[in-house]
Structure formats: C-alpha cells, structure tokens
N, C-alpha and C. Protein backbone atom coordinates (compact mmCIF):
# COMPACT_ATOMS: atom_id res chain seq x y z
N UNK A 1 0.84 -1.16 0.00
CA UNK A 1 0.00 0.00 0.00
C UNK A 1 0.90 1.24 0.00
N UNK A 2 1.00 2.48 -1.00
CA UNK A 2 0.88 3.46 -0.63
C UNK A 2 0.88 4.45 0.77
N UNK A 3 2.01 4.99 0.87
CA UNK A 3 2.29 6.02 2.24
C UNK A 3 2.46 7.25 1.60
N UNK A 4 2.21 8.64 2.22
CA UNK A 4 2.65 9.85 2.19
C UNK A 4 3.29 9.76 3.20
N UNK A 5 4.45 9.50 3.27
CA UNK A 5 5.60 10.11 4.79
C UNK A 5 6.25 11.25 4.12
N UNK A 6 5.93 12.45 5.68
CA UNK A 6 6.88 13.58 5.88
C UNK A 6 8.04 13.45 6.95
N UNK A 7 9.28 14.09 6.18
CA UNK A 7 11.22 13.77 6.81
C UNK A 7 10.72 15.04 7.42
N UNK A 8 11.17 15.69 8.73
CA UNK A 8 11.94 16.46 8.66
C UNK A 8 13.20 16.66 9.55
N UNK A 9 14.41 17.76 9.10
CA UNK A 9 15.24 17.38 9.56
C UNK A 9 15.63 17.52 10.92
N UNK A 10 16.37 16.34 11.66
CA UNK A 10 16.32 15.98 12.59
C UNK A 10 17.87 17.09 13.21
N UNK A 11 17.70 17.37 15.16
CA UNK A 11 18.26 17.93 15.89
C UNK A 11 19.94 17.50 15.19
N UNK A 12 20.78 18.47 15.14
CA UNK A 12 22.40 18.52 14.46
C UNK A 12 22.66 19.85 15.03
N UNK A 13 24.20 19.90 15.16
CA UNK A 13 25.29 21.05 15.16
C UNK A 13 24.09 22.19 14.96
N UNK A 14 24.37 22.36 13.70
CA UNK A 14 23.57 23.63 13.07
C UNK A 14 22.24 23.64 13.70
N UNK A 15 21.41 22.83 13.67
CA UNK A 15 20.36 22.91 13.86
C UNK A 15 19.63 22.01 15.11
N UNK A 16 20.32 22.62 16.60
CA UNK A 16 19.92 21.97 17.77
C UNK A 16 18.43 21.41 18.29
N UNK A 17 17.26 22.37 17.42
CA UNK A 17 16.11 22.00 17.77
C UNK A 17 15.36 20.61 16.30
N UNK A 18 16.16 21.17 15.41
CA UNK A 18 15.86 20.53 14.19
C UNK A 18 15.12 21.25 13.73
N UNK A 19 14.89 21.41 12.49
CA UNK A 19 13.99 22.55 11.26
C UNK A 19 13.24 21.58 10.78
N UNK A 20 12.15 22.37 10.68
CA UNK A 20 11.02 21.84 9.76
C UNK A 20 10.78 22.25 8.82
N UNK A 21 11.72 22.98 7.95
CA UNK A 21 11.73 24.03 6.82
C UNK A 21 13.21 22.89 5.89
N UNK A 22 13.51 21.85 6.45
CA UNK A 22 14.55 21.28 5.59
C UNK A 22 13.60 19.72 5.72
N UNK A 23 13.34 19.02 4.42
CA UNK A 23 13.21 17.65 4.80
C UNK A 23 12.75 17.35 3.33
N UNK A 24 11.50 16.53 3.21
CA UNK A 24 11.34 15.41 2.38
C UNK A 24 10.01 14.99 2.68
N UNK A 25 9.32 15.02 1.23
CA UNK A 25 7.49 14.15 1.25
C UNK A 25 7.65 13.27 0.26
N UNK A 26 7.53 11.82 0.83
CA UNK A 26 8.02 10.90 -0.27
C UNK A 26 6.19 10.41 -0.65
N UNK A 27 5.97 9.61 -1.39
CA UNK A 27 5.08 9.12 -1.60
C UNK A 27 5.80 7.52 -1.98
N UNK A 28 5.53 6.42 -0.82
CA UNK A 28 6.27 5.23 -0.99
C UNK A 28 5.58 3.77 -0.51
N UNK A 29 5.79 2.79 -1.26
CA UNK A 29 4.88 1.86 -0.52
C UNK A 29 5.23 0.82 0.60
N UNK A 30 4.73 0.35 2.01
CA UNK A 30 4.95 0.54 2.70
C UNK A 30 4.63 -1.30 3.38
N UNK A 31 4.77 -2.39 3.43
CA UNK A 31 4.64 -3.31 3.56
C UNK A 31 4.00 -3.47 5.05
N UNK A 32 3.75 -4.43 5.70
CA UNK A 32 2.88 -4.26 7.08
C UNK A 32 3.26 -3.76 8.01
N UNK A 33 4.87 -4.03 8.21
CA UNK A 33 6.11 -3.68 9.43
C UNK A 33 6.10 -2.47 8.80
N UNK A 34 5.90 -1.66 8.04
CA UNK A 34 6.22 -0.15 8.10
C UNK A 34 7.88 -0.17 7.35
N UNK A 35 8.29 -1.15 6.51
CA UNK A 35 9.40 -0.86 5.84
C UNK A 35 9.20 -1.25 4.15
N UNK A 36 9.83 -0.18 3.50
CA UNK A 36 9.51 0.02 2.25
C UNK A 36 9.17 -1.57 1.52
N UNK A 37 8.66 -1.61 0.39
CA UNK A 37 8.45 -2.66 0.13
C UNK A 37 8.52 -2.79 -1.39
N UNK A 38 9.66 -3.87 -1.57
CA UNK A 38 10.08 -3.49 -3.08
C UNK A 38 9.08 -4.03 -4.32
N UNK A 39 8.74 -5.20 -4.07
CA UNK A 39 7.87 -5.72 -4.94
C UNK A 39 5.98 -4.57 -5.23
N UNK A 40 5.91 -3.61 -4.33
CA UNK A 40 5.21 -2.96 -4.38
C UNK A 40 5.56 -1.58 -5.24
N UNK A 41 6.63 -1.60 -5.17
CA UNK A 41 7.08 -0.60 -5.70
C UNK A 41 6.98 -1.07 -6.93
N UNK A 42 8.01 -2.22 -7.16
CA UNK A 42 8.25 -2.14 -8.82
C UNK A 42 6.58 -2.39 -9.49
N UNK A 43 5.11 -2.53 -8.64
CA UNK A 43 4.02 -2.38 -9.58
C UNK A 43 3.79 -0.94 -9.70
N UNK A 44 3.95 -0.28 -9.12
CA UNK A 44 3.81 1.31 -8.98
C UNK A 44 4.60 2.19 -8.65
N UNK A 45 5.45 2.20 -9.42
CA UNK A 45 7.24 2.64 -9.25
C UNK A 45 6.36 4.25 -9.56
N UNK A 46 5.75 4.07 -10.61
CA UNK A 46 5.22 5.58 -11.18
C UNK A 46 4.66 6.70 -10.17
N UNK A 47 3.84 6.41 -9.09
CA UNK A 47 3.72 6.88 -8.42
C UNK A 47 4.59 7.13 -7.19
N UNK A 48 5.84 6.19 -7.25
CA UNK A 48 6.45 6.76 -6.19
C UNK A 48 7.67 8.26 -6.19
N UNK A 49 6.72 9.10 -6.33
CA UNK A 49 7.09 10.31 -6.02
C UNK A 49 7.76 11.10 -4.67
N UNK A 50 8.71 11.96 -4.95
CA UNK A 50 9.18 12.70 -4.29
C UNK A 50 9.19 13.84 -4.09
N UNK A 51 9.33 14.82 -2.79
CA UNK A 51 9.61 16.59 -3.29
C UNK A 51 10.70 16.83 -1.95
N UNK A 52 11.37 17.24 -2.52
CA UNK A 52 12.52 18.30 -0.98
C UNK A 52 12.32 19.20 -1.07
N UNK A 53 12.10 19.77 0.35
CA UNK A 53 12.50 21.40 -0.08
C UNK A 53 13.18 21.70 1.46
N UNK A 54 14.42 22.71 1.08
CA UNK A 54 15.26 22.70 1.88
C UNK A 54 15.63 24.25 1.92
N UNK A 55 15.19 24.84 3.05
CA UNK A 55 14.93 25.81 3.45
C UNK A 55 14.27 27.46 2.22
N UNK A 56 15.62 28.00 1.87
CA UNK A 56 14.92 29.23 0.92
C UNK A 56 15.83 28.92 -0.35
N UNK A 57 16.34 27.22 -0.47
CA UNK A 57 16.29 26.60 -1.65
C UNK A 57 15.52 26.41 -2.68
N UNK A 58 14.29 26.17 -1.84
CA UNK A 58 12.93 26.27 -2.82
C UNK A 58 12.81 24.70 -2.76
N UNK A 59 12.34 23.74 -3.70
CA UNK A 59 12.15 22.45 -3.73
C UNK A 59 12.71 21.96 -4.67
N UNK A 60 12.71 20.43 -5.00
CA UNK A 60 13.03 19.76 -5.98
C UNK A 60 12.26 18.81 -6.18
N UNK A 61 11.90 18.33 -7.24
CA UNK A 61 10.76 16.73 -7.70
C UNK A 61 11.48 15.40 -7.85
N UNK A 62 11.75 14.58 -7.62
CA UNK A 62 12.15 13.61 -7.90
C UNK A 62 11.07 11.85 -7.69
N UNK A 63 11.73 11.30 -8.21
CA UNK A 63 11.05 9.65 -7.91
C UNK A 63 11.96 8.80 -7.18
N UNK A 64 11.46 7.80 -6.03
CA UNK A 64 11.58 7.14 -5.46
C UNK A 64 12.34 5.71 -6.63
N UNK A 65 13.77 5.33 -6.30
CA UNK A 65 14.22 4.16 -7.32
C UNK A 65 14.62 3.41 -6.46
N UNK A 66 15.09 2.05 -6.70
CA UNK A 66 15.43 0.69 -5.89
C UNK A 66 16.58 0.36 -6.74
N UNK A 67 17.85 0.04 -6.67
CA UNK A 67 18.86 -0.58 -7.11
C UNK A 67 18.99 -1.74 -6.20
N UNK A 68 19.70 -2.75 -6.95
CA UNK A 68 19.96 -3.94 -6.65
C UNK A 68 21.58 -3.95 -5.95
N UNK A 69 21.80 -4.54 -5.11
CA UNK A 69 23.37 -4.15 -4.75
C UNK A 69 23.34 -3.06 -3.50
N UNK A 70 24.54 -2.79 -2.96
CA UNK A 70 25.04 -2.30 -1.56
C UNK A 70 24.34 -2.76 -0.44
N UNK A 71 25.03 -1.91 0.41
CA UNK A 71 24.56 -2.58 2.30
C UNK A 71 23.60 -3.07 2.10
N UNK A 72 23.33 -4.56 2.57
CA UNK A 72 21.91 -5.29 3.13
C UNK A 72 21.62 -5.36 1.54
N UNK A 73 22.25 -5.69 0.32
CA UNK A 73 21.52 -6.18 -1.15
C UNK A 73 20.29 -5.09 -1.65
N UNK A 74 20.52 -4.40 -1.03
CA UNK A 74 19.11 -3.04 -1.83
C UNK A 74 19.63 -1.77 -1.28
N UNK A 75 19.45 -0.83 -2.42
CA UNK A 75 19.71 0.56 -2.39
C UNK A 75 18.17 1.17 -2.64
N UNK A 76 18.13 2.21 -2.14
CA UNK A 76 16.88 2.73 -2.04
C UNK A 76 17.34 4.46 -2.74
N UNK A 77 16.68 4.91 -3.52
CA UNK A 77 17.57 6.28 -4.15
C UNK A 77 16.51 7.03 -4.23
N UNK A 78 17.08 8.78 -4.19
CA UNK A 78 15.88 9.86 -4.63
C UNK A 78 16.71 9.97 -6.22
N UNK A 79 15.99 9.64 -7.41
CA UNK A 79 16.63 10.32 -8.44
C UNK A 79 15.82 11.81 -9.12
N UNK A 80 16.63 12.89 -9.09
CA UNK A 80 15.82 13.84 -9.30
C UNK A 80 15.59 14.18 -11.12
N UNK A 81 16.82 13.48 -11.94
CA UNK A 81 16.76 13.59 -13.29
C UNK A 81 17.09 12.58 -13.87
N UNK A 82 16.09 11.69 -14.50
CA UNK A 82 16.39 10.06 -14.91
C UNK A 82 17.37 10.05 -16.11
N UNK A 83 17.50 11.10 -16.54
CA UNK A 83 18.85 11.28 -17.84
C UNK A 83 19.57 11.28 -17.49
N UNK A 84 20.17 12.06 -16.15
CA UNK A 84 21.63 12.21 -16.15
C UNK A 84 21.97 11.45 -14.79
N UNK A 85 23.40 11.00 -14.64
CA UNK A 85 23.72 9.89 -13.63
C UNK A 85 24.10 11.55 -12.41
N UNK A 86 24.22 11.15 -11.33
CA UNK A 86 25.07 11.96 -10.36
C UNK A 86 24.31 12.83 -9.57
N UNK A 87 22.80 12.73 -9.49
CA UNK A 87 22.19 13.74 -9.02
C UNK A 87 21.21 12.91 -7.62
N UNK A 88 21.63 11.68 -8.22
CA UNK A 88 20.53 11.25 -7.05
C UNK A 88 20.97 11.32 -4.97
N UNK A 89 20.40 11.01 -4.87
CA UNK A 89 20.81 11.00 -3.14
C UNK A 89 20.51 9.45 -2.37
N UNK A 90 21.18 9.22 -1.50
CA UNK A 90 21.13 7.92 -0.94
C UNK A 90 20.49 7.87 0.27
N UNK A 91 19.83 6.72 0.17
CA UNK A 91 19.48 6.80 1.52
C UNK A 91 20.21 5.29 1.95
N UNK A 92 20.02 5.85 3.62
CA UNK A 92 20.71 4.80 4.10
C UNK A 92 20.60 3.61 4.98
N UNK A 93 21.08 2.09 4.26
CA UNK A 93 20.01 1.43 4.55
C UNK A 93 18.38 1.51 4.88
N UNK A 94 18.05 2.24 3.97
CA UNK A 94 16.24 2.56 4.59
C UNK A 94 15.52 1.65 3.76
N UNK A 95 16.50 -0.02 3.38
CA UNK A 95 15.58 -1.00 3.31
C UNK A 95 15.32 -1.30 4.80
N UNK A 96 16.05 -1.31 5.85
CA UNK A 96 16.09 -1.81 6.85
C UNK A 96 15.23 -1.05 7.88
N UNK A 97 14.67 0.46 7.77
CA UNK A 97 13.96 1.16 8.67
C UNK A 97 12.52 0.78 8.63
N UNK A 98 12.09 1.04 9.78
CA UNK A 98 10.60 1.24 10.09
C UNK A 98 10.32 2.70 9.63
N UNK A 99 9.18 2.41 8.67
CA UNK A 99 8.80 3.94 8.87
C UNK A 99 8.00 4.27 9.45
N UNK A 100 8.14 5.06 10.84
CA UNK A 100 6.75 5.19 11.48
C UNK A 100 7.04 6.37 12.24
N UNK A 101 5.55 7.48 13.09
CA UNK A 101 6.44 8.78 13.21
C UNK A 101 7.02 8.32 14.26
N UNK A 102 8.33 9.63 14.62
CA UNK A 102 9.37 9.40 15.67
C UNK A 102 10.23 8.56 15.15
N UNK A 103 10.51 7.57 14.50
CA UNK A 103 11.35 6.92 13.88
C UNK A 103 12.60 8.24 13.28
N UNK A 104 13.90 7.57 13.13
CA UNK A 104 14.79 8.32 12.15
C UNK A 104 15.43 7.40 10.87
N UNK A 105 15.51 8.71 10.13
CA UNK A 105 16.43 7.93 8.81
C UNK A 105 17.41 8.67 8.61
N UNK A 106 18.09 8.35 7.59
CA UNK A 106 19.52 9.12 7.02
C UNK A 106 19.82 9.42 5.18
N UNK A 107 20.05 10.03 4.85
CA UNK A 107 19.61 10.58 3.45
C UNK A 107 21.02 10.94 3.30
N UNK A 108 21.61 10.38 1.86
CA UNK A 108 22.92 11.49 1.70
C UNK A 108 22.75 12.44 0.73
N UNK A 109 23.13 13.40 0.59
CA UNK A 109 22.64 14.53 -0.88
C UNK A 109 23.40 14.03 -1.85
N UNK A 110 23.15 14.59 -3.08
CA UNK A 110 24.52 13.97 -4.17
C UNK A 110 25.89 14.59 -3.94
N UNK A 111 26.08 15.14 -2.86
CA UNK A 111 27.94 15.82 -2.73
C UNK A 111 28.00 14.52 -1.61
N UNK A 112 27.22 13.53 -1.31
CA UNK A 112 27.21 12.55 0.14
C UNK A 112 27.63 12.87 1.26
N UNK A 113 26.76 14.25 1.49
CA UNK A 113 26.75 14.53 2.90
C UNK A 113 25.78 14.09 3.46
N UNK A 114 25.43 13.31 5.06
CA UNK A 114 24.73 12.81 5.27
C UNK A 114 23.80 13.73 6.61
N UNK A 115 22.50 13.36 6.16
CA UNK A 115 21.43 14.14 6.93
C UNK A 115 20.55 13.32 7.49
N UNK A 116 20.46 13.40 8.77
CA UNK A 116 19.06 12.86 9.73
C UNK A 116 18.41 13.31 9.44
N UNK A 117 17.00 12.41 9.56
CA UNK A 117 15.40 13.16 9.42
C UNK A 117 14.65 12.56 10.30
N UNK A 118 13.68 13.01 11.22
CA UNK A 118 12.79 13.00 11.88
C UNK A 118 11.44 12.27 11.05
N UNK A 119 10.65 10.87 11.23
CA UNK A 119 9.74 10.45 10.54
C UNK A 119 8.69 11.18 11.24
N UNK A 120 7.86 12.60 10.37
CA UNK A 120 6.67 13.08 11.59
C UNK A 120 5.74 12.86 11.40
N UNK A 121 5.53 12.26 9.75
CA UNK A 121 3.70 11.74 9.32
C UNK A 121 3.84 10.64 8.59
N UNK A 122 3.29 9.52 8.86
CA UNK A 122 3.17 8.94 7.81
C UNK A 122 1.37 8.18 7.59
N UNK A 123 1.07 8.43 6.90
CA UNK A 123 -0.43 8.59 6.29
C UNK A 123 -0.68 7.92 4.96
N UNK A 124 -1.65 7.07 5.15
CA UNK A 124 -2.23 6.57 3.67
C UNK A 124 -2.47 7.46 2.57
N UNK A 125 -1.79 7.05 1.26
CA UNK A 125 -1.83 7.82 0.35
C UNK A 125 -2.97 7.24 -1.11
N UNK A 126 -3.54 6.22 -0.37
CA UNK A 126 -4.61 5.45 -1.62
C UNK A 126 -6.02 5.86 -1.14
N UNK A 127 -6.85 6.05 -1.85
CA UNK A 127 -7.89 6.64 -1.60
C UNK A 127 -8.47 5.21 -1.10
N UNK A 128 -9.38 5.15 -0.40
CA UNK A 128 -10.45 4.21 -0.13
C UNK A 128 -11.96 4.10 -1.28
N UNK A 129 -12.17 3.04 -1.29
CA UNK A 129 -13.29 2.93 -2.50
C UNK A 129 -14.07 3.79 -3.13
N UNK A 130 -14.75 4.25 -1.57
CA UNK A 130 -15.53 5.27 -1.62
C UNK A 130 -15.26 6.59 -2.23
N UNK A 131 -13.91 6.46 -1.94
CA UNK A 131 -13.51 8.14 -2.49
C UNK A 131 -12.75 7.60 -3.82
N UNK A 132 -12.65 6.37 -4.01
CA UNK A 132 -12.01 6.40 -5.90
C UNK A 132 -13.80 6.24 -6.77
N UNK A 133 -14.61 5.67 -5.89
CA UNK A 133 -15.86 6.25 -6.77
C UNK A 133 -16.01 7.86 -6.72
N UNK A 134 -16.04 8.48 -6.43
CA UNK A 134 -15.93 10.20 -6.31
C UNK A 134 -15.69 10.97 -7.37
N UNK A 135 -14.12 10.26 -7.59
CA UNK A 135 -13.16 10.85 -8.93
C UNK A 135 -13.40 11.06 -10.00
C-alpha cells in the first residue's frame, strides 16, 4: 500500500532544535512492518514520487528508485533527473527502517553529505473505494 511520509530534519550542530523548513514528502509503498516494500514498488514505481524542499532553496521533484546491490543487497535512491547519472541522493540502509512517526532515517545529498530526518507523518496515500468512486 501506498504512504505519504513527511522527513523532517532531525536535531544537528547547526540545527539543535531541528527545522522543519529542511526535509522530504516521499510518496512510498509501505509493507505491514512499516518498511519500504520493493515488490510494491516495482508495480507502482510511477507513483512513487518525491519533493525536498530545503529551506529558501525552494524544492526539488524527484522519484523514489530501488537498485539492486550495496549494504543489506538493496539501495533505495531519490533520483531527481532520470537522464543524467550523479544527481541522485542515498538513503541509508532505509531498506532496513521502520517507517513510522518518531522513527529516524539518514539521506545522503549527491555531494554525500549525510542528513538525519525525523519520521513526523506517515499517512495513507490510496484513496479508499468510496472516495475512488468520487473521482
């Protein structure tokens, strides 16, 4: 099934209380334990959407990808431009996380600096019957 989880970034150096003006709204699917789930993905890879927006950066769009290979046999990636190689960001081991709120994860940017995030929502992102009759 389908999740809307919101990152945001978690207490650091710079940012002792943690900001809620730096993070991540993934749209990802979410197996029973609350950890990503690949075979769900690859039916609806299309919808697994992304957005960052990181402070008065503004945002970025990207999609949710799965590579085969590194820590624990699965890579989990934000790619923000499917043409060009070098832009995506890693996350880390977040085959292995729970996503649930209060939970943390770890994200690297494409220079692989690595960032905590705070899990603060995570919410069904599939409509229920009733509301796909609606549409």
């Amino acid at each position: 099934m389908l999740y809307h989880i919101t990152l945001h970034l978690a207490r650091s150096k710079q940012f002792p209380e943690g900001n809620p003006r730096y993070g991540y709204e993934l749209t990802a699917p979410l197996d029973d334990g609350g950890h990503l789930d690949q075979e769900e993905w690859a039916r609806k890879r299309s919808l697994c959407r992304v957005r960052r927006f990181w402070g008065d950066e503004g945002e970025r769009q990207g999609v949710l990808i799965h590579r085969a290979g590194g820590a624990g046999g699965a890579t989990w990636m934000i790619d923000y431009n499917q043409g060009r190689a070098g832009d995506e960001e890693a996350g880390y081991h977040l085959n292995q996380h729970r996503f649930t709120e209060g939970e943390y994860v770890t994200i690297q940017d494409e220079d692989e600096k690595p960032y905590t995030f705070e899990i603060v929502s995570v919410r069904n992102a599939e409509p229920s019957p009733a509301e796909g009759r609606r549409l």
